[in-house]
C-alpha atoms as a PDB file:
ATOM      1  CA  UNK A   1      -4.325  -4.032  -3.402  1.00  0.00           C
ATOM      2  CA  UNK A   2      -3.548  -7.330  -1.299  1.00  0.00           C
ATOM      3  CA  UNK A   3      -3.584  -6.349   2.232  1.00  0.00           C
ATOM      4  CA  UNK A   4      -0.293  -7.477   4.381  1.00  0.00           C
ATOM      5  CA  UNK A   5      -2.312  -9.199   7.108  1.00  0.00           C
ATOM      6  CA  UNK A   6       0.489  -8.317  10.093  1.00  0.00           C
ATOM      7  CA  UNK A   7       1.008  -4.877   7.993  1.00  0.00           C
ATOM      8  CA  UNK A   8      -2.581  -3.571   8.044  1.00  0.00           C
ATOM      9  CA  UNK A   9      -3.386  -4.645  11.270  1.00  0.00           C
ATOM     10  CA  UNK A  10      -0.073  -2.586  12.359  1.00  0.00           C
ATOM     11  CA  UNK A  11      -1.489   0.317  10.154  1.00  0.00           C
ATOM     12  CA  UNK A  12      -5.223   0.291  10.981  1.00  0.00           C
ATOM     13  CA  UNK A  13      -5.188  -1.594  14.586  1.00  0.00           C
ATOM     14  CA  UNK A  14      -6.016   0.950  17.962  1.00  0.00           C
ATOM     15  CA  UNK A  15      -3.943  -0.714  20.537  1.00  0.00           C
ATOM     16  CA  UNK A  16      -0.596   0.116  18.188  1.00  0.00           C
ATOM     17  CA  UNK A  17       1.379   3.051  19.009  1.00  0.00           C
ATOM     18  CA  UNK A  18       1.032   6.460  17.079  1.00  0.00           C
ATOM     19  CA  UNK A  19       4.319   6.197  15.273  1.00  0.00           C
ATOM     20  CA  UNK A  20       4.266   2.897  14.102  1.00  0.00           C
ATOM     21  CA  UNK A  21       0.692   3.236  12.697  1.00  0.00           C
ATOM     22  CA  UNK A  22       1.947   6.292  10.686  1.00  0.00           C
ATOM     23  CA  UNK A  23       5.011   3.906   9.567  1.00  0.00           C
ATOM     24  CA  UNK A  24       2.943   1.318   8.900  1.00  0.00           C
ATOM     25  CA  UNK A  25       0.366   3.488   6.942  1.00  0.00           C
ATOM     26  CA  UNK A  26       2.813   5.068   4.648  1.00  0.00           C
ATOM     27  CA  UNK A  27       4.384   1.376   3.709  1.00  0.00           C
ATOM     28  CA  UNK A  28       0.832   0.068   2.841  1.00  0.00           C
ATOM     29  CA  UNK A  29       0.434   3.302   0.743  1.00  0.00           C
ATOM     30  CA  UNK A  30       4.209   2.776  -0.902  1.00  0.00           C
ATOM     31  CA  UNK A  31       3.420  -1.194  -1.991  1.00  0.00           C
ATOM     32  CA  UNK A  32       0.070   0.144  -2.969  1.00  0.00           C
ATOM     33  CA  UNK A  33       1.938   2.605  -5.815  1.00  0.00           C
ATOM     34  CA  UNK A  34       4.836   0.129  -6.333  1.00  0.00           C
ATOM     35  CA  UNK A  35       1.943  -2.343  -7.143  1.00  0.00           C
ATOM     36  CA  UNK A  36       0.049   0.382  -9.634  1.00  0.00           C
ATOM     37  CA  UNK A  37       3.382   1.261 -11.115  1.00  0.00           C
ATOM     38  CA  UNK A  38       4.077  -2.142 -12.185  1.00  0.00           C
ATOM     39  CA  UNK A  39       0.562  -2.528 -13.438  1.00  0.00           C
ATOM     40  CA  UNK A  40       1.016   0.330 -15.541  1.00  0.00           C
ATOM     41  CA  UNK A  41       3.599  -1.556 -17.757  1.00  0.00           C
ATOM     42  CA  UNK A  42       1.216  -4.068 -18.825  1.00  0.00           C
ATOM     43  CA  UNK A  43      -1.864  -1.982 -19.497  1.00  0.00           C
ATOM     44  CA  UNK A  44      -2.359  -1.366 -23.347  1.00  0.00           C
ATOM     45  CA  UNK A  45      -1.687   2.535 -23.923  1.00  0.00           C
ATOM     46  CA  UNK A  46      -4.137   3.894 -27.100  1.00  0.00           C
ATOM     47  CA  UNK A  47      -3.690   6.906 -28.563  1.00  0.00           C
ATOM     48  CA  UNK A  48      -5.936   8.577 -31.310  1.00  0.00           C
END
């Protein structure tokens, strides 16, 4: 995934408050799985 530069550091960063690091975790997890869920559409499916 493409890391949100102000996002992550919000996410990952020690001097940011408990809650918003938890916030900020759970939106870089949600963009990660919009982001695979879009990818899925384009990905050739094969069955045999």
């Amino acid at each position: 995934m493409n890391r949100m530069p102000a996002l992550w550091a919000a996410a990952y960063g020690s001097q940011t408050p408990r809650l918003r690091r938890y916030l900020a975790r759970r939106a870089v997890h949600l963009a990660a799985f919009i982001k695979a869920l879009a990818l899925a559409d384009h990905r050739p499916f094969m069955s045999l």
